[in-house]
Structure formats: structure tokens, C-alpha cells
C-alpha atoms as a PDB file:
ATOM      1  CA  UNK A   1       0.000   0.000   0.000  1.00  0.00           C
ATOM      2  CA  UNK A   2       0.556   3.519  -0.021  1.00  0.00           C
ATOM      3  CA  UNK A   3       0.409   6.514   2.431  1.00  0.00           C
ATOM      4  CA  UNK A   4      -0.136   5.611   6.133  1.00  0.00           C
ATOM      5  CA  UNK A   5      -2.484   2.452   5.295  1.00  0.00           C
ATOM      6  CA  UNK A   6      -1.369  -0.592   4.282  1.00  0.00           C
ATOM      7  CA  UNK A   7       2.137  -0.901   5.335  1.00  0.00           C
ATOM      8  CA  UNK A   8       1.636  -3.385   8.394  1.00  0.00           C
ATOM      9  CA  UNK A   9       0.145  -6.396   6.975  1.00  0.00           C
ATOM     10  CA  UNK A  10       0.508  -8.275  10.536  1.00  0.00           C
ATOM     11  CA  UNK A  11       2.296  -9.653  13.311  1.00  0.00           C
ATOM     12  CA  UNK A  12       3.515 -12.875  14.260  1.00  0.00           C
ATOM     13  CA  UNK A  13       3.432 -12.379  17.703  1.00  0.00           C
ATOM     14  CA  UNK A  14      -0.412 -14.032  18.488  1.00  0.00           C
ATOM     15  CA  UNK A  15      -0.389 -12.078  21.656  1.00  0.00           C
ATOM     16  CA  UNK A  16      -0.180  -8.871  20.197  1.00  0.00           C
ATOM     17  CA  UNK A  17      -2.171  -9.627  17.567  1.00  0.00           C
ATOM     18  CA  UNK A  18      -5.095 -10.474  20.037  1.00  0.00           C
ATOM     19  CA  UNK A  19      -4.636  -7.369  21.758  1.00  0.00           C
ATOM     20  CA  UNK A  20      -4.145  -4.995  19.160  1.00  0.00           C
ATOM     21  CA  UNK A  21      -6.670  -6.332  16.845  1.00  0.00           C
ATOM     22  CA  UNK A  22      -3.856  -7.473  13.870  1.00  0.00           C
ATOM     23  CA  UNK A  23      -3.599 -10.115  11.357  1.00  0.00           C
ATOM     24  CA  UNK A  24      -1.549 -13.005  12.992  1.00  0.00           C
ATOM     25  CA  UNK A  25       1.029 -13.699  10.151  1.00  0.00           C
ATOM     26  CA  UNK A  26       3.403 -16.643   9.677  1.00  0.00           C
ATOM     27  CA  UNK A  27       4.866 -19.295   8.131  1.00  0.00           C
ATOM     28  CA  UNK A  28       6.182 -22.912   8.807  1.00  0.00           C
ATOM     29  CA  UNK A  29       9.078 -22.864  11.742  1.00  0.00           C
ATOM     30  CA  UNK A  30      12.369 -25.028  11.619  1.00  0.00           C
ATOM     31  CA  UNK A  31      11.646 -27.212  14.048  1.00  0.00           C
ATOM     32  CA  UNK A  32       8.273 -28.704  11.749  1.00  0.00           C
ATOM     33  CA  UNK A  33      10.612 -29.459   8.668  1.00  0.00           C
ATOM     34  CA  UNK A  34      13.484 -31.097  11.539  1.00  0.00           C
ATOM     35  CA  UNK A  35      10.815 -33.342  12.987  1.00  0.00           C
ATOM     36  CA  UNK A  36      10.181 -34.728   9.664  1.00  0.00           C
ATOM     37  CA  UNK A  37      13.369 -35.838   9.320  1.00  0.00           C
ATOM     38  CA  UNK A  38      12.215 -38.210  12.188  1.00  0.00           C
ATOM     39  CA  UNK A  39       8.373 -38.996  11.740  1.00  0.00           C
ATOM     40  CA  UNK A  40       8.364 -38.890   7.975  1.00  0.00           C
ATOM     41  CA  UNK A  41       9.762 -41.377   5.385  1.00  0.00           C
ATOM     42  CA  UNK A  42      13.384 -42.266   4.094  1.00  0.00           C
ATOM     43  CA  UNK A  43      15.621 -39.055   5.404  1.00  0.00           C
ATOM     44  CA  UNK A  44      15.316 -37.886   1.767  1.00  0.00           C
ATOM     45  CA  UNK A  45      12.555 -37.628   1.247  1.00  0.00           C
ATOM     46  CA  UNK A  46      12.069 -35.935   4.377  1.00  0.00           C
ATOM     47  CA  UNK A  47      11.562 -32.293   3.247  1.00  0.00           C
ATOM     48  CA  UNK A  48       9.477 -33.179   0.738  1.00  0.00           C
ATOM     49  CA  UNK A  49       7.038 -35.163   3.253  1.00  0.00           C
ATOM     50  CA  UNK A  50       6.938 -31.768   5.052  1.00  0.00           C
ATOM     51  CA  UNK A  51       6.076 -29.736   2.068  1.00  0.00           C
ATOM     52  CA  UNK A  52       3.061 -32.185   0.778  1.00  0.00           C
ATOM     53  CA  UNK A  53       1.884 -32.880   4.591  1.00  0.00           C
ATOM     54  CA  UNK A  54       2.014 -28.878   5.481  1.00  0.00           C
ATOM     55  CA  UNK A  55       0.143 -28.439   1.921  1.00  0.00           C
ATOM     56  CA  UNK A  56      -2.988 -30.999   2.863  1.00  0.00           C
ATOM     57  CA  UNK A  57      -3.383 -30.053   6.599  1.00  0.00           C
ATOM     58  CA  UNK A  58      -3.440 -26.137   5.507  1.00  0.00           C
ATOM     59  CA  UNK A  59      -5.118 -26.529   1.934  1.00  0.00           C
ATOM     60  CA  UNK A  60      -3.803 -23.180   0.198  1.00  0.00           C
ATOM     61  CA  UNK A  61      -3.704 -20.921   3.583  1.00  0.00           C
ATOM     62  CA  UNK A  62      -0.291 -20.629   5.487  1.00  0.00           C
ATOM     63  CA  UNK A  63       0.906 -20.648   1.921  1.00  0.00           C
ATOM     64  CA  UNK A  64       4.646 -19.841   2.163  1.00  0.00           C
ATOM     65  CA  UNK A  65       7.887 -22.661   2.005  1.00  0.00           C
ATOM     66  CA  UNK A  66      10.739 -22.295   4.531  1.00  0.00           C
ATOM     67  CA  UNK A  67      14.030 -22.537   2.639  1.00  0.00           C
ATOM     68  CA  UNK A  68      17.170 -23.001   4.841  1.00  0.00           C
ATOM     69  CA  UNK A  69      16.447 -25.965   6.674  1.00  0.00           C
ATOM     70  CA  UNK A  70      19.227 -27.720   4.788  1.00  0.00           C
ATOM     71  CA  UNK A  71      20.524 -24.864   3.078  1.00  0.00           C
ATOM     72  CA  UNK A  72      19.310 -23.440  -0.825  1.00  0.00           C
ATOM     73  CA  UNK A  73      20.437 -25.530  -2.336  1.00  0.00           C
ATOM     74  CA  UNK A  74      18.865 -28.676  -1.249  1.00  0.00           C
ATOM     75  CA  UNK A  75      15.535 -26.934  -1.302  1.00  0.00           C
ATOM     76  CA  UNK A  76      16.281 -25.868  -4.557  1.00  0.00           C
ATOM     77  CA  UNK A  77      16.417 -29.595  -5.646  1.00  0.00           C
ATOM     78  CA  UNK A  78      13.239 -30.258  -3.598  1.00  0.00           C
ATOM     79  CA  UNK A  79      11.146 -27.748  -4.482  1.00  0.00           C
ATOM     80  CA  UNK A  80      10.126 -28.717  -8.320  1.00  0.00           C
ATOM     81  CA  UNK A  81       7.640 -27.567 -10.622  1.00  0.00           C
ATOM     82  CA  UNK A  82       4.479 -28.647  -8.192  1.00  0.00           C
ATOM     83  CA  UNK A  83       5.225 -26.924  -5.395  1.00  0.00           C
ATOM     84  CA  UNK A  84       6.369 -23.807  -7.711  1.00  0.00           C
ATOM     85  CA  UNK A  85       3.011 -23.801  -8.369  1.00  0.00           C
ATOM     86  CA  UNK A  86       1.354 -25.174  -5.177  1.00  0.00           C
ATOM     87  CA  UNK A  87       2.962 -22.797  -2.752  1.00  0.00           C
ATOM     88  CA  UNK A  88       2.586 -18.999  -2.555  1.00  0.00           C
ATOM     89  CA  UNK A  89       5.950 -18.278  -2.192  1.00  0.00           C
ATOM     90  CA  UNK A  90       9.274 -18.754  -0.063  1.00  0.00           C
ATOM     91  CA  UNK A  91      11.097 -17.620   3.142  1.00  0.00           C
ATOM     92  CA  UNK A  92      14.566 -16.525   3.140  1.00  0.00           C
ATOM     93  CA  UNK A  93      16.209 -16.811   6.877  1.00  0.00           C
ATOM     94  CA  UNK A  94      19.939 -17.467   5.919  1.00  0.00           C
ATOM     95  CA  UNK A  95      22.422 -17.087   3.731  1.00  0.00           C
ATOM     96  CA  UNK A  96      22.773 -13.388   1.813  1.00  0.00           C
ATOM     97  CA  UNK A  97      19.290 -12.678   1.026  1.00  0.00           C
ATOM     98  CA  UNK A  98      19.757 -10.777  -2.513  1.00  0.00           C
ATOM     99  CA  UNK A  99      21.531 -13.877  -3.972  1.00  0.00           C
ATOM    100  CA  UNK A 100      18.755 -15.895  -2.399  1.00  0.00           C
ATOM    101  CA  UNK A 101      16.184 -13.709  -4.008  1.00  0.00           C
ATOM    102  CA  UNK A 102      17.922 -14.118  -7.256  1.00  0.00           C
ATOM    103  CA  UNK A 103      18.059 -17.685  -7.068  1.00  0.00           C
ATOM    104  CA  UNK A 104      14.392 -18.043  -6.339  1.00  0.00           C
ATOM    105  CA  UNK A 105      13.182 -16.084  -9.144  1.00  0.00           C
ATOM    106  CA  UNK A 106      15.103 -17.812 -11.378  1.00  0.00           C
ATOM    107  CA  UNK A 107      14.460 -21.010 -10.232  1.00  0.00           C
ATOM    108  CA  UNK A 108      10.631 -19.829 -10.894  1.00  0.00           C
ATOM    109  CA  UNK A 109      11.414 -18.835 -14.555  1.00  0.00           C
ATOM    110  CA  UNK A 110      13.544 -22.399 -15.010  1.00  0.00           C
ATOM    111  CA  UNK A 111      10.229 -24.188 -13.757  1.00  0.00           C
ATOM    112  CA  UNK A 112       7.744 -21.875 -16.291  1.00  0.00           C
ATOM    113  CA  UNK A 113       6.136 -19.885 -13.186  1.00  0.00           C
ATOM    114  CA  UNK A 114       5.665 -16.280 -13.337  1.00  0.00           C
ATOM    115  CA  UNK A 115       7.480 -14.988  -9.917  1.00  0.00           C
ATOM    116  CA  UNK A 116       5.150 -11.933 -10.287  1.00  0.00           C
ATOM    117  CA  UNK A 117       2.539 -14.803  -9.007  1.00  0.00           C
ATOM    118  CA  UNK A 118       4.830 -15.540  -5.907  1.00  0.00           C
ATOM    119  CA  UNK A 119       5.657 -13.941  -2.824  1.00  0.00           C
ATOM    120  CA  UNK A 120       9.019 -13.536  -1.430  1.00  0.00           C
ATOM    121  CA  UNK A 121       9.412 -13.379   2.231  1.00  0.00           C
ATOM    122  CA  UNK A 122      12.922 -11.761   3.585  1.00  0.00           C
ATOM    123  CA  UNK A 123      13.552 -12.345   7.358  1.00  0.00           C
ATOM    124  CA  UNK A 124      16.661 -12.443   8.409  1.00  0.00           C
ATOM    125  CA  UNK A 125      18.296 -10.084  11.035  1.00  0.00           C
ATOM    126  CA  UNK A 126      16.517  -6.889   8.935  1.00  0.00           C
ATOM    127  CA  UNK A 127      17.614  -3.650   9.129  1.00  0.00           C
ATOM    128  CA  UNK A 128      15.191  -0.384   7.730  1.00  0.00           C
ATOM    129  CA  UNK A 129      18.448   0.260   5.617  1.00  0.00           C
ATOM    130  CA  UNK A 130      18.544  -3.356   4.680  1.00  0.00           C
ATOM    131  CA  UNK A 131      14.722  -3.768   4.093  1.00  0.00           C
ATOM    132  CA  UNK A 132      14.693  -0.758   1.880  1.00  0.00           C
ATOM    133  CA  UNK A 133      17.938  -2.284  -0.446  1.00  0.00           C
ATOM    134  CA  UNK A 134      15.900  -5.339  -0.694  1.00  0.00           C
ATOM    135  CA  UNK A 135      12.718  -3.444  -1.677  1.00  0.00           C
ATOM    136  CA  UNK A 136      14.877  -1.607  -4.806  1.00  0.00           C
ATOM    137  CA  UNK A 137      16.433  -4.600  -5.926  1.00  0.00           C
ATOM    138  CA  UNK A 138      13.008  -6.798  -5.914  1.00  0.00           C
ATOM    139  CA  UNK A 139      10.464  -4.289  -6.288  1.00  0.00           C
ATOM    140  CA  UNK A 140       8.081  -5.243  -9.362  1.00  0.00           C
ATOM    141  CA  UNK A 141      10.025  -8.735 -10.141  1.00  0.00           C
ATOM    142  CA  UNK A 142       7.425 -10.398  -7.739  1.00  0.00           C
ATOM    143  CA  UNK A 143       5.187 -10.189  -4.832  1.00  0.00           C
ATOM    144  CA  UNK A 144       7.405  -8.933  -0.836  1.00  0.00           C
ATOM    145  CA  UNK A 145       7.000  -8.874   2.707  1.00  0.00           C
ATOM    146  CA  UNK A 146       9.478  -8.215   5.075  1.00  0.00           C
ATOM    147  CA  UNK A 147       9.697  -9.927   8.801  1.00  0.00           C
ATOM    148  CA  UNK A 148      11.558  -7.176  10.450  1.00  0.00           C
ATOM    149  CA  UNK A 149      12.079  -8.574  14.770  1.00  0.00           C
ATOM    150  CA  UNK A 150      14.932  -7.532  16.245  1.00  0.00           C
ATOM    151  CA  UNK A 151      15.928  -4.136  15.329  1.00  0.00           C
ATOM    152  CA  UNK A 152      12.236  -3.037  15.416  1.00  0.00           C
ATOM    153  CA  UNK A 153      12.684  -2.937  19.018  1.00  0.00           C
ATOM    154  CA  UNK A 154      16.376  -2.890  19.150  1.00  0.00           C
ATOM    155  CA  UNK A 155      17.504   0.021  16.877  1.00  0.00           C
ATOM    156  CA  UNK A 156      19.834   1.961  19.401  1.00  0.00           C
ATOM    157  CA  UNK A 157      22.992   0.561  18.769  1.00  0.00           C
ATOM    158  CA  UNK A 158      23.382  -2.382  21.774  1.00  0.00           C
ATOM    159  CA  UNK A 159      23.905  -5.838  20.539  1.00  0.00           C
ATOM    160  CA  UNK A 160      21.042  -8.091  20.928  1.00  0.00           C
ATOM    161  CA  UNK A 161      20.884 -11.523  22.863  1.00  0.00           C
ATOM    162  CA  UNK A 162      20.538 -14.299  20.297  1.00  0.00           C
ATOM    163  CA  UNK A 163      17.751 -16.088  22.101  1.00  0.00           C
ATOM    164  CA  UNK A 164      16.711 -18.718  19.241  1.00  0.00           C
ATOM    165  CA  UNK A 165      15.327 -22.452  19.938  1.00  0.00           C
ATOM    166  CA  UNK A 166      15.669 -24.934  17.750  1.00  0.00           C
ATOM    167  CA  UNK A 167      14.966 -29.100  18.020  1.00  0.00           C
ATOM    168  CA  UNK A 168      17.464 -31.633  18.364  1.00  0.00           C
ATOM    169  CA  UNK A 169      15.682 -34.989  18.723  1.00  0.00           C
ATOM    170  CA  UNK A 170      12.877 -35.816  18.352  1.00  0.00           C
ATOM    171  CA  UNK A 171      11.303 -39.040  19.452  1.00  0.00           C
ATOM    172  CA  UNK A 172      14.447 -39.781  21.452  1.00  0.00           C
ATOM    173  CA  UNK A 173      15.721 -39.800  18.009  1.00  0.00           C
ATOM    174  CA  UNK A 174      18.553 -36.751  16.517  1.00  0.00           C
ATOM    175  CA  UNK A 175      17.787 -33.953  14.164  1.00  0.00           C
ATOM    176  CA  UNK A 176      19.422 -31.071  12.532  1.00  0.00           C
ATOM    177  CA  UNK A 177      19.511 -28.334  10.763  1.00  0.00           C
ATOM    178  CA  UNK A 178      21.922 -26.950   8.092  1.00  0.00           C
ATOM    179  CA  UNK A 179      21.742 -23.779   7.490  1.00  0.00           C
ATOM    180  CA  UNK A 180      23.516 -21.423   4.972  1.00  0.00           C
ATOM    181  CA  UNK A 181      24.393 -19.233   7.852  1.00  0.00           C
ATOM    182  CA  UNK A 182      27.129 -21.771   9.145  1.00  0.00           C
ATOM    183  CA  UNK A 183      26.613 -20.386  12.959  1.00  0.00           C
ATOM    184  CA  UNK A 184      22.854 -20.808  12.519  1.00  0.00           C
ATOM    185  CA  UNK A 185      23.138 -24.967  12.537  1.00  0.00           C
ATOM    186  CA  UNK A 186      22.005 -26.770  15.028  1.00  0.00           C
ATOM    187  CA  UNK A 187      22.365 -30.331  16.368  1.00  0.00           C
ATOM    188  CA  UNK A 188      23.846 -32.346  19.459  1.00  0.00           C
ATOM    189  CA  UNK A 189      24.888 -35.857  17.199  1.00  0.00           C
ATOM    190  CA  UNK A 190      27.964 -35.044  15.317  1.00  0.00           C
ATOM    191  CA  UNK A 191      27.839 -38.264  13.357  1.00  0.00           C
ATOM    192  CA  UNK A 192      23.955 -37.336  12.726  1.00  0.00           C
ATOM    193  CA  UNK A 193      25.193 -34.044  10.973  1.00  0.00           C
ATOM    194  CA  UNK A 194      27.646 -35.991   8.738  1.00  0.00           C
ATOM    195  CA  UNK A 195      25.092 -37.724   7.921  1.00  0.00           C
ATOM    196  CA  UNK A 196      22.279 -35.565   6.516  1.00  0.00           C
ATOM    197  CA  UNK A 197      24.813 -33.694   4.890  1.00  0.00           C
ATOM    198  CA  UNK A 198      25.656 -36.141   2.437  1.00  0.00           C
ATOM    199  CA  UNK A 199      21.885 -37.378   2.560  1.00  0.00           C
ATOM    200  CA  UNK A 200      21.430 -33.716   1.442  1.00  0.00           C
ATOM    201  CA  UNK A 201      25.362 -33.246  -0.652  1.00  0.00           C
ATOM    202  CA  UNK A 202      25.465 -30.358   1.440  1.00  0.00           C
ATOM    203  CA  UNK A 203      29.638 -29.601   1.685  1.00  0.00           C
ATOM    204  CA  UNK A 204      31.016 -29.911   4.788  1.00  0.00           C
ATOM    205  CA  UNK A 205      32.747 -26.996   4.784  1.00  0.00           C
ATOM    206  CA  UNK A 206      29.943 -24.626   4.505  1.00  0.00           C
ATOM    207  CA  UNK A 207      29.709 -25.342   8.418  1.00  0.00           C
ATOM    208  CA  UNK A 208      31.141 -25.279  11.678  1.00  0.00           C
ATOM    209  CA  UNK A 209      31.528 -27.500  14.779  1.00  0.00           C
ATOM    210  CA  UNK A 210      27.854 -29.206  15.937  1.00  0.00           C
ATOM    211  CA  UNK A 211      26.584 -27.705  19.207  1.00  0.00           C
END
């Protein structure tokens, strides 16, 4: 929108969103696509359980794919022509966030979708300054909104607290995730890790240590 309507689509704090009488906005966490890794099929097929069983519970709403579970790459790979079409869009939460915006459009065009028909979700530590660059760079190639947390209450130059969860097992059994953020992964199995990352030929040296 334009003016002094339509520039705060929502909230995904529910609370606030309750009080304040706001859209509660959202999309998949980390910790749904890392318990499929346990509950759903063979571990490669794992994100692609997630997409398809996230797709039937919701049936079109909640419409939006969360990338960097195991990096762009491997969603990349996952993320074919149906769910181009099926999903609304994509999150980006690691990794530079113009060359992920790049990639995603073009992986659009490569599959025959229009990305003007898909929405582009950028969430990852924003900045105003940073919002705006992504704004210019993306503006009319597709559909945006912009998850700005942290500095929208934390603008004054002190360094936040990195206060993030994220699952390790589930059903007393180990999961991960890879990120393309290297200090964003997350696991407590080191031999797990190894593991998904050549389930997923994601290159061990895009991370560090396991913690």
C-alpha cells in the first residue's frame, strides 16, 4: 500500500495480535521441517514429506515454504515444478538474502512460473536500511513482505541476545539443521550431521563445529 495504510500487513506475535486487533502472520518454523526428518519417510525424502503434509493439513492458507532448513540448495532440488506452483511463495532466513532472491526467481522462470505470481518473504536479522535495499532490488520482479524482529525494538545501537530455539531430537531420536548461515546450525549428534549432509550433498565446509 501507499500513504499511512497498508504498510503493516501483521504480526507474528499471536499475543499482540489479540490485543491490538492485527492479522496473525506466519509461516512454517524449523523445528516442523526437523521433525520430519524423524516422523516422515526415508531421510530424503524428508523435506518433501513436510512440504506435501504442510500443503494438505493447511489446503492453500499458510501458503509460504521455509528454505534453509538444509541450506538453498537442497531446497532448490526439492522444491520442483508442483510446489512452484502449489505454494505462494518462499522464506529466506539465511544465507545473503539478494543472492537468495535471485536464485528463487530464477528457479521460478527455469520451472515456467511467473514470480510476479509468488511472494518472497525476507527475514533475516533486517535492518530499515537493509529492508529498503531489498525493496529496490526486488520491487516489481514479484510479490514482498518483510519480517523485520529484532531491530524493530532494538535500533539503538546495543547488541542483541541471540535467544533462538531450535529441536534436536525428536522421538528420542537426533535432528538437525543446516543452514547457509554456518553459525545458525544446530544439532547435538555429530555423526547425525555428517550424515544428513551427504543425505542432502550439502559440503562440509559450509559449516562449523555441531553444538
Amino acid at each position: 500500500g501507499t500513504g499511512s495504510t497498508g504498510q503493516l500487513a501483521g504480526t507474528s506475535n499471536v499475543l499482540y495480535a489479540m490485543r491490538l486487533g492485527l492479522t496473525p502472520l506466519g509461516t512454517m518454523a524449523h523445528e516442523y521441517l526437523q521433525a520430519c526428518q524423524a516422523l516422515g519417510p526415508r531421510l530424503r525424502d524428508s523435506q518433501v514429506f513436510g512440504f506435501e503434509s504442510w500443503a494438505k493439513e493447511y489446503r492453500g492458507d499458510l501458503g509460504i515454504a521455509l528454505s534453509d532448513v538444509y541450506g538453498m540448495s537442497a531446497f532448490l532440488r526439492d522444491f520442483d515444478l508442483y510446489f512452484c506452483k502449489l505454494f505462494d511463495g518462499a522464506r529466506h532466513d539465511s544465507g545473503d538474502p539478494f543472492q537468495w532472491g535471485e536464485r528463487m526467481l530464477a528457479h521460478y522462470a527455469k520451472n515456467r512460473v511467473d514470480p510476479k505470481t509468488k511472494t518472497l518473504i525476507f527475514s533475516d536479522a533486517l535492518t530499515i536500511p537493509r529492508t529498503i535495499a531489498l525493496y529496490q532490488q526486488f520491487k516489481a520482479r514479484c510479490h514482498l513482505a518483510f519480517g523485520i524482529g529484532t531491530n524493530l525494538t532494538n535500533d539503538l545501537g546495543y547488541e542483541p541476545l541471540q535467544i533462538v530455539i531450535k529441536m534436536v531430537r525428536c522421538n528420542g531420536q537426533p535432528v538437525a539443521k543446516l543452514s547457509d548461515t554456518p553459525s545458525k546450525n544446530m544439532c547435538d549428534d555429530e555423526k547425525y550431521m555428517a550424515y544428513l549432509r551427504q543425505v542432502f550433498d550439502v559440503p562440509s565446509s559450509t559449516g562449523l563445529p555441531v553444538r
